[in-house]
N, C-alpha and C. Protein backbone atom coordinates (compact mmCIF):
# COMPACT_ATOMS: atom_id res chain seq x y z
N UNK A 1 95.98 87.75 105.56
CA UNK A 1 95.55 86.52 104.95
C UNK A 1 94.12 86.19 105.38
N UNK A 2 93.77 86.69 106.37
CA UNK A 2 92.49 86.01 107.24
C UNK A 2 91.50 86.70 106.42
N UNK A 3 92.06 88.59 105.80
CA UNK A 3 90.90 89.00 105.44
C UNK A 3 90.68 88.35 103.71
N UNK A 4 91.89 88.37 103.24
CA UNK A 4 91.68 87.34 101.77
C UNK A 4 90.47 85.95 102.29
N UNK A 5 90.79 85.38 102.92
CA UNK A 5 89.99 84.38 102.98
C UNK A 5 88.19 84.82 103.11
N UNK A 6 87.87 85.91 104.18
CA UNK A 6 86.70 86.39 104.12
C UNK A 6 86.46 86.73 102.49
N UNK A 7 87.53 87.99 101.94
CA UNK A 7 87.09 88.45 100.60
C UNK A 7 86.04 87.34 99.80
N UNK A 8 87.48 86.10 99.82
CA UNK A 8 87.74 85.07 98.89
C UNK A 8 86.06 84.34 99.17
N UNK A 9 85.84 84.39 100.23
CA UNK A 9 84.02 83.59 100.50
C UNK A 9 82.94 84.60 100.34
N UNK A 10 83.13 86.09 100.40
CA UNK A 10 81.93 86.99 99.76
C UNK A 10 81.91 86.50 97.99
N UNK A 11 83.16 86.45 97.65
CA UNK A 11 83.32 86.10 95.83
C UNK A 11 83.00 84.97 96.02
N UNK A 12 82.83 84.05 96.14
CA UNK A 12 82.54 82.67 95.79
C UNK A 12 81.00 82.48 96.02
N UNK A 13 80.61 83.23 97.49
CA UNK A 13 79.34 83.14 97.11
C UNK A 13 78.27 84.48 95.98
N UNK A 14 78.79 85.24 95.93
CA UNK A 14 78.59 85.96 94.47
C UNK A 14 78.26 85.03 93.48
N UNK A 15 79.53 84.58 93.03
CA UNK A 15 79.91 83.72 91.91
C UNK A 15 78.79 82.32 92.10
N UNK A 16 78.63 81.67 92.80
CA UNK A 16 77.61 80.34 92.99
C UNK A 16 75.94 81.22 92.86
N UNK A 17 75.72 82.39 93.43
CA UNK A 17 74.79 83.18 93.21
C UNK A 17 74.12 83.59 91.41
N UNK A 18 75.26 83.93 90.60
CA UNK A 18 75.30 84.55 89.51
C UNK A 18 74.35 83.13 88.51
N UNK A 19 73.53 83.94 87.41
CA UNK A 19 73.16 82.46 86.98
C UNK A 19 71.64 81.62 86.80
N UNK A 20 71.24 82.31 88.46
CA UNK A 20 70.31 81.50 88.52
C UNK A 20 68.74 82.18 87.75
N UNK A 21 68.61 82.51 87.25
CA UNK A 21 67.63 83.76 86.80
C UNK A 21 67.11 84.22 87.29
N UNK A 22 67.79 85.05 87.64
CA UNK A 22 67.54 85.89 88.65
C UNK A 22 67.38 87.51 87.66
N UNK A 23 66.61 88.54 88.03
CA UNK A 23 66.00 89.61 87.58
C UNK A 23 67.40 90.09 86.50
N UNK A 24 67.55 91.17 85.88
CA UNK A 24 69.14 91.87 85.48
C UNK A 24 69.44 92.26 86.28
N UNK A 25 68.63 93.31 87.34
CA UNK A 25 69.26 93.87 88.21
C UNK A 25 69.68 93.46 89.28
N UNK A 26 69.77 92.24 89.79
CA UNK A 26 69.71 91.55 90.91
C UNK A 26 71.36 90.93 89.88
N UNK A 27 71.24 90.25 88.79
CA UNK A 27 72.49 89.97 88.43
C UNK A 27 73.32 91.06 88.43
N UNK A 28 73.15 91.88 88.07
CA UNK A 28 73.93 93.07 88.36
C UNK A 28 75.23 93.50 89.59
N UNK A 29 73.78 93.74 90.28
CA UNK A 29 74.30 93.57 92.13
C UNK A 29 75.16 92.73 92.08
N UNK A 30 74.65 91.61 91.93
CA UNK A 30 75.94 90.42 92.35
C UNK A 30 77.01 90.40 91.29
N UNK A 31 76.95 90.86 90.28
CA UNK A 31 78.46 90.87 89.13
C UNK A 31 79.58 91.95 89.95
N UNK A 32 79.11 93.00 90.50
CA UNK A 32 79.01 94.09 91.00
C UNK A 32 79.74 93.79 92.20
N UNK A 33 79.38 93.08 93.28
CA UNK A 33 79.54 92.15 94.31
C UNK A 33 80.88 91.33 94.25
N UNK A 34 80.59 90.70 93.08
CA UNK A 34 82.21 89.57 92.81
C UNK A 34 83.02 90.13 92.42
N UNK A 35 83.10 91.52 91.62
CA UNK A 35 83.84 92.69 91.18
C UNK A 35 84.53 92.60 92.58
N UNK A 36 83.92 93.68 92.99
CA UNK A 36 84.34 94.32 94.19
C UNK A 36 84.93 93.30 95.35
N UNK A 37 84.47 92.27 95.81
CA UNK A 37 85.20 90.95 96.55
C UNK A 37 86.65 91.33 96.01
N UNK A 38 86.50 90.48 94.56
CA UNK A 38 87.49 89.91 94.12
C UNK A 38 88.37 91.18 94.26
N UNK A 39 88.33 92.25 93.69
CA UNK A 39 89.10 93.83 94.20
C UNK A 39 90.16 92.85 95.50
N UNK A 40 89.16 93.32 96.19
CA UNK A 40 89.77 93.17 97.74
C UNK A 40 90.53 92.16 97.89
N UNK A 41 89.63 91.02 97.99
CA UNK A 41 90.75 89.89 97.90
C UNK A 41 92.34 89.73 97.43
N UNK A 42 92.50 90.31 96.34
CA UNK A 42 93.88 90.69 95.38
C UNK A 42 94.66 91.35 96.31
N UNK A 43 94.00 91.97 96.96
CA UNK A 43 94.68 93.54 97.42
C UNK A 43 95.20 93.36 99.01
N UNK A 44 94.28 92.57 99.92
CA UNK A 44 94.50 91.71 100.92
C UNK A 44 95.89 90.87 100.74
N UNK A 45 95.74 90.31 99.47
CA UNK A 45 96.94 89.57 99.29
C UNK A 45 98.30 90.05 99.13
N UNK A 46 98.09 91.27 98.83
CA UNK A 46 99.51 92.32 98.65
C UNK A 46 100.01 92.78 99.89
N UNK A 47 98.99 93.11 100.89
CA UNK A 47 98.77 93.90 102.01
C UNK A 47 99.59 92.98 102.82
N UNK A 48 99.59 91.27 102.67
CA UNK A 48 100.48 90.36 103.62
C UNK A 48 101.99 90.49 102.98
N UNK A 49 102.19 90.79 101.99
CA UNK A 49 103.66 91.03 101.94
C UNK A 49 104.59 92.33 102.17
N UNK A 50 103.07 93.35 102.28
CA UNK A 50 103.81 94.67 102.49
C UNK A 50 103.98 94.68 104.18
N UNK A 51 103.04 94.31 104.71
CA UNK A 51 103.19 93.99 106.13
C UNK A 51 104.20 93.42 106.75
N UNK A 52 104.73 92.16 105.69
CA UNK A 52 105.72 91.59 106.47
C UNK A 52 107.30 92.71 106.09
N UNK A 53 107.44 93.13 105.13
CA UNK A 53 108.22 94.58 104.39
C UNK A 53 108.31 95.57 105.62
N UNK A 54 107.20 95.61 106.26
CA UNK A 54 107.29 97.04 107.04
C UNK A 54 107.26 96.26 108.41
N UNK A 55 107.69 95.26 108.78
CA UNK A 55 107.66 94.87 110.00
C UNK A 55 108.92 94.51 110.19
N UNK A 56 109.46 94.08 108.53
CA UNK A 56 111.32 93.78 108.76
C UNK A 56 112.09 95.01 108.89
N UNK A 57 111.25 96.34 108.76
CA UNK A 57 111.68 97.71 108.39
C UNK A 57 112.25 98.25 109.70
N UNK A 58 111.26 97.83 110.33
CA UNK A 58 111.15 98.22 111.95
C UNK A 58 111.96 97.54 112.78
N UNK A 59 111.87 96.08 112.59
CA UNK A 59 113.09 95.22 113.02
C UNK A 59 114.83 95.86 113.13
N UNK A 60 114.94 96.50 111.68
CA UNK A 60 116.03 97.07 111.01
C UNK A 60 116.75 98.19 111.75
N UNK A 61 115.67 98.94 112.08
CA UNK A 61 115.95 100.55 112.79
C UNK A 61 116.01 100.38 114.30
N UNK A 62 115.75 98.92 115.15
CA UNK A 62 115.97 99.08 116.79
C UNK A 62 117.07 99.57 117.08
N UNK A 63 118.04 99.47 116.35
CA UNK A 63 118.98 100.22 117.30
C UNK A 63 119.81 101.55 116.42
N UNK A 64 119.27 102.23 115.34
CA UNK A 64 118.75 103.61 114.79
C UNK A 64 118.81 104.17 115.68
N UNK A 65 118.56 106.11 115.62
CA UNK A 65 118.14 106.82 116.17
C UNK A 65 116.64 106.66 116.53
N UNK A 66 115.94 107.49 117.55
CA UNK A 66 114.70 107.16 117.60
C UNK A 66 114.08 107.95 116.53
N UNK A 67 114.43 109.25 116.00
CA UNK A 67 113.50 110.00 115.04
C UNK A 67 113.60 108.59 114.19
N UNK A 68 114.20 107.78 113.10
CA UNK A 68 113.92 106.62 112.49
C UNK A 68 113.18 105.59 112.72
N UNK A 69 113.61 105.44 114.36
CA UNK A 69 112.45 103.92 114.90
C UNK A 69 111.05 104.43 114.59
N UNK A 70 110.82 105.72 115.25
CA UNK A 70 109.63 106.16 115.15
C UNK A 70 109.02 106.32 113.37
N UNK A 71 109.83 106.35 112.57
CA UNK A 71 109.57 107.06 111.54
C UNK A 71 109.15 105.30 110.87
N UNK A 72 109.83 104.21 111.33
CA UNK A 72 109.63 103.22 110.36
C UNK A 72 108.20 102.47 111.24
N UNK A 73 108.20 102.82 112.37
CA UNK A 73 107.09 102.57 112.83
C UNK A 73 105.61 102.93 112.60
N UNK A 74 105.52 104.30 112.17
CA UNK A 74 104.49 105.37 111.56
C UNK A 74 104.09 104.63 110.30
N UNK A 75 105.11 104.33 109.68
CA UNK A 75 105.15 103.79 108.46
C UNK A 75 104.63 102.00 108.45
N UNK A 76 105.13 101.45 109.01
CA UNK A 76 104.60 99.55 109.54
C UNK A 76 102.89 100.09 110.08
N UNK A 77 102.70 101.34 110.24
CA UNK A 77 100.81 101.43 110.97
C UNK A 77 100.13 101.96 109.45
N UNK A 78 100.31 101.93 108.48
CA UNK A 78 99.83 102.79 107.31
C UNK A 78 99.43 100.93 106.55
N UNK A 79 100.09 99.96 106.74
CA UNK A 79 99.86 98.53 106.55
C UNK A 79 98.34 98.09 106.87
N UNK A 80 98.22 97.82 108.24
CA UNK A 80 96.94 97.39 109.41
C UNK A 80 96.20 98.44 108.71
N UNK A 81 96.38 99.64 109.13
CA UNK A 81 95.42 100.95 108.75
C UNK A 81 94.32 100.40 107.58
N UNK A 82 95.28 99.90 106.29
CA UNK A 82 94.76 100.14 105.49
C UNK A 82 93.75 98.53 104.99
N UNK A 83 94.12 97.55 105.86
CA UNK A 83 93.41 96.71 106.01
C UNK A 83 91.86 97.38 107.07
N UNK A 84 91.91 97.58 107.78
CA UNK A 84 90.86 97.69 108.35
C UNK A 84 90.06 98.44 107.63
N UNK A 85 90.60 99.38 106.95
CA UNK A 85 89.68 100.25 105.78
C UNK A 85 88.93 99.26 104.70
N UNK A 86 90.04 98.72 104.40
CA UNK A 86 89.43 97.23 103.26
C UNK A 86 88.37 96.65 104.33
N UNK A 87 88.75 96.03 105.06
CA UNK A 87 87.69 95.08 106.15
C UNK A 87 86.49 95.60 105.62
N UNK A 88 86.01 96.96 106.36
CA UNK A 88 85.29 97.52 106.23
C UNK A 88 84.08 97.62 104.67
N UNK A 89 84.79 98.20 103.77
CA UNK A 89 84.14 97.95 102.59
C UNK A 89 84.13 96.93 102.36
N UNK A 90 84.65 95.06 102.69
CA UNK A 90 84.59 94.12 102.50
C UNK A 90 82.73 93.68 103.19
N UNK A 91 83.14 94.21 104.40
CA UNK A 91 81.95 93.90 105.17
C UNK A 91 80.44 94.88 104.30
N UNK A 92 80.48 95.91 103.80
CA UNK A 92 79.34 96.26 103.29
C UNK A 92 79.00 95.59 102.19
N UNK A 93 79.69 94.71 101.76
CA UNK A 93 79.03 93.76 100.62
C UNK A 93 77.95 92.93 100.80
N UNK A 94 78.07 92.40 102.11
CA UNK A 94 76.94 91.24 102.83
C UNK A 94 75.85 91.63 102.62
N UNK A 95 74.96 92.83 103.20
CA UNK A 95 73.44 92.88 102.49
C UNK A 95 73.16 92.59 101.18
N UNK A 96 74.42 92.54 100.19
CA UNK A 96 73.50 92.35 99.00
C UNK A 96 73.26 90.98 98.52
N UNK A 97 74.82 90.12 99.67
CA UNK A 97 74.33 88.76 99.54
C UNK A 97 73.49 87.75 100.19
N UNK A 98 73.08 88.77 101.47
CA UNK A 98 72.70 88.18 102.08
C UNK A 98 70.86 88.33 101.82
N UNK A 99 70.75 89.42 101.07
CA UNK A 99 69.18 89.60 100.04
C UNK A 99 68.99 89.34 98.83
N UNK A 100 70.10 88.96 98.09
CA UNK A 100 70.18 88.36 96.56
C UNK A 100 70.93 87.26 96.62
N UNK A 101 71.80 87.03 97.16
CA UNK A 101 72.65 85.44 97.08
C UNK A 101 71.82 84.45 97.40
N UNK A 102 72.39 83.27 96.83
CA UNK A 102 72.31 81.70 97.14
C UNK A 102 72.02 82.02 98.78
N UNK A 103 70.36 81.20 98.96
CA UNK A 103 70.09 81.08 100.12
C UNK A 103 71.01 79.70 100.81
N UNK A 104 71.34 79.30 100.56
CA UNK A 104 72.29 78.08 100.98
C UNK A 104 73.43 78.70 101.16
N UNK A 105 73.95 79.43 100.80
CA UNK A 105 75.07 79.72 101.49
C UNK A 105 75.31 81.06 102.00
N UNK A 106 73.85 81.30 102.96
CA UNK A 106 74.17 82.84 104.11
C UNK A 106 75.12 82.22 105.19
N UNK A 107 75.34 81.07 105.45
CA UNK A 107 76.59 80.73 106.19
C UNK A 107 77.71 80.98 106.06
N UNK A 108 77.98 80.91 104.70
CA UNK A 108 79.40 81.26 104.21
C UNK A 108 79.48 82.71 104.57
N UNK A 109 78.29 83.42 104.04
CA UNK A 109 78.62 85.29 103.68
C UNK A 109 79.24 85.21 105.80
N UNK A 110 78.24 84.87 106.82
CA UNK A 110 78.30 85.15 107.83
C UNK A 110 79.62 84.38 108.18
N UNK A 111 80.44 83.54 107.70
CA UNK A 111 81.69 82.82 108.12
C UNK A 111 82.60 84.27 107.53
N UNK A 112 82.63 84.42 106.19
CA UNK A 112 83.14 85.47 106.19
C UNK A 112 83.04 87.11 106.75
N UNK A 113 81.69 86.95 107.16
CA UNK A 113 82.06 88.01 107.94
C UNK A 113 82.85 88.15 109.22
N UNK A 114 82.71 86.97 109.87
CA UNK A 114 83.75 86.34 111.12
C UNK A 114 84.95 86.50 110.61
N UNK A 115 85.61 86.12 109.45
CA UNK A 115 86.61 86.45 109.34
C UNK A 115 87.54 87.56 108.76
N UNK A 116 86.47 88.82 107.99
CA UNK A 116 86.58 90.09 107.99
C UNK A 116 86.63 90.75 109.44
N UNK A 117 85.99 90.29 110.55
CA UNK A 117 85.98 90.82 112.04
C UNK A 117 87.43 90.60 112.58
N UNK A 118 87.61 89.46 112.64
CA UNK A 118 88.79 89.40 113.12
C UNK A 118 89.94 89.74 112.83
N UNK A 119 89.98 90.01 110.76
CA UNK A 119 91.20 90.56 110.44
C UNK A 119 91.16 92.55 110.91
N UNK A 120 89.57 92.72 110.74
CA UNK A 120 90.11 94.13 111.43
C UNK A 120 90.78 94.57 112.54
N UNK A 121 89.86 93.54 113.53
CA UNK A 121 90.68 93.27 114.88
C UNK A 121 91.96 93.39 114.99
N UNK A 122 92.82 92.25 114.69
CA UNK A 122 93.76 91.95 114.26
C UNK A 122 94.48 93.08 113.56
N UNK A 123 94.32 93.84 112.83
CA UNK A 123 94.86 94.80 112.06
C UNK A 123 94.69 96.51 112.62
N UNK A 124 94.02 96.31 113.77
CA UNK A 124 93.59 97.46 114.57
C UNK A 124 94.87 97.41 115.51
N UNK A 125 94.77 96.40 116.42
CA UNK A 125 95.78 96.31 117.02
C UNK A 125 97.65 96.53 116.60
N UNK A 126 97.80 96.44 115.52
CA UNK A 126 98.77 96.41 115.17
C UNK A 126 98.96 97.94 114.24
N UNK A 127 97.68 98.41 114.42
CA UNK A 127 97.85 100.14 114.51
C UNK A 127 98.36 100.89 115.76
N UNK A 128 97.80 100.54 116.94
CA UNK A 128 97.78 100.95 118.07
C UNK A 128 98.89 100.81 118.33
N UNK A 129 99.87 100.05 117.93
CA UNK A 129 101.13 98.94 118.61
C UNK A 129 101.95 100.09 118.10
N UNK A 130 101.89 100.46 116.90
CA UNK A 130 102.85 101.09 115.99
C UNK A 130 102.38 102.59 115.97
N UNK A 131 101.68 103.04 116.98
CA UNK A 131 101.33 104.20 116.96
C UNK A 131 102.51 105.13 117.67
């Protein structure tokens, strides 16, 4: 959820960006930009229900054999994994807003990047856990 919320503030400031007459190619970038946010964002949002799916999975199998614990565990780290991968391409969006976006709101891009940091964080750890 934490990283939806970053997504959700790279797109918004895209979107408040778009508009202002600004060059084509500079609109571009940023159509380009809210594309790609918004991608993520969606996908972030799926990622919290599959997470909670593969965490009841694991719950399920404690007292399984271990080839299973282990197996639903492998499986609950393919979740986080794949957030931090998102994080990541979330976070290379910022140079373009932070050199073509609404100068008023490089706070936001940098709030969201705080909160792209922490969901990797957050989603790193819970690789390691389930490793």
């Amino acid at each position: 959820m934490t990283a939806a919320l970053g997504a959700a503030l790279l797109s918004m400031v895209a979107n408040y960006s778009l508009g202002k007459g600004a060059a084509r190619e500079v609109e571009q970038k940023l159509k380009n930009t809210l594309k790609e946010s918004e991608r993520l964002r969606k996908r972030f949002l799926q990622l919290v229900d599959l997470d909670a799916q593969a965490y009841l999975n694991v719950v399920e199998t404690r007292k399984a054999a271990p080839a299973k614990r282990n197996a639903a565990r492998r499986k609950a780290a393919q979740v986080p994994l794949e957030i931090c991968k998102l994080c990541y391409k979330a976070v290379q969006l910022s140079p373009t807003l932070v050199r073509y976006g609404n100068r008023y709101l490089i706070s936001d891009v940098k709030v969201a990047l705080e909160l792209l940091l922490a969901a990797y964080n957050a989603a790193r750890v819970n690789v390691e856990i389930n490793q």
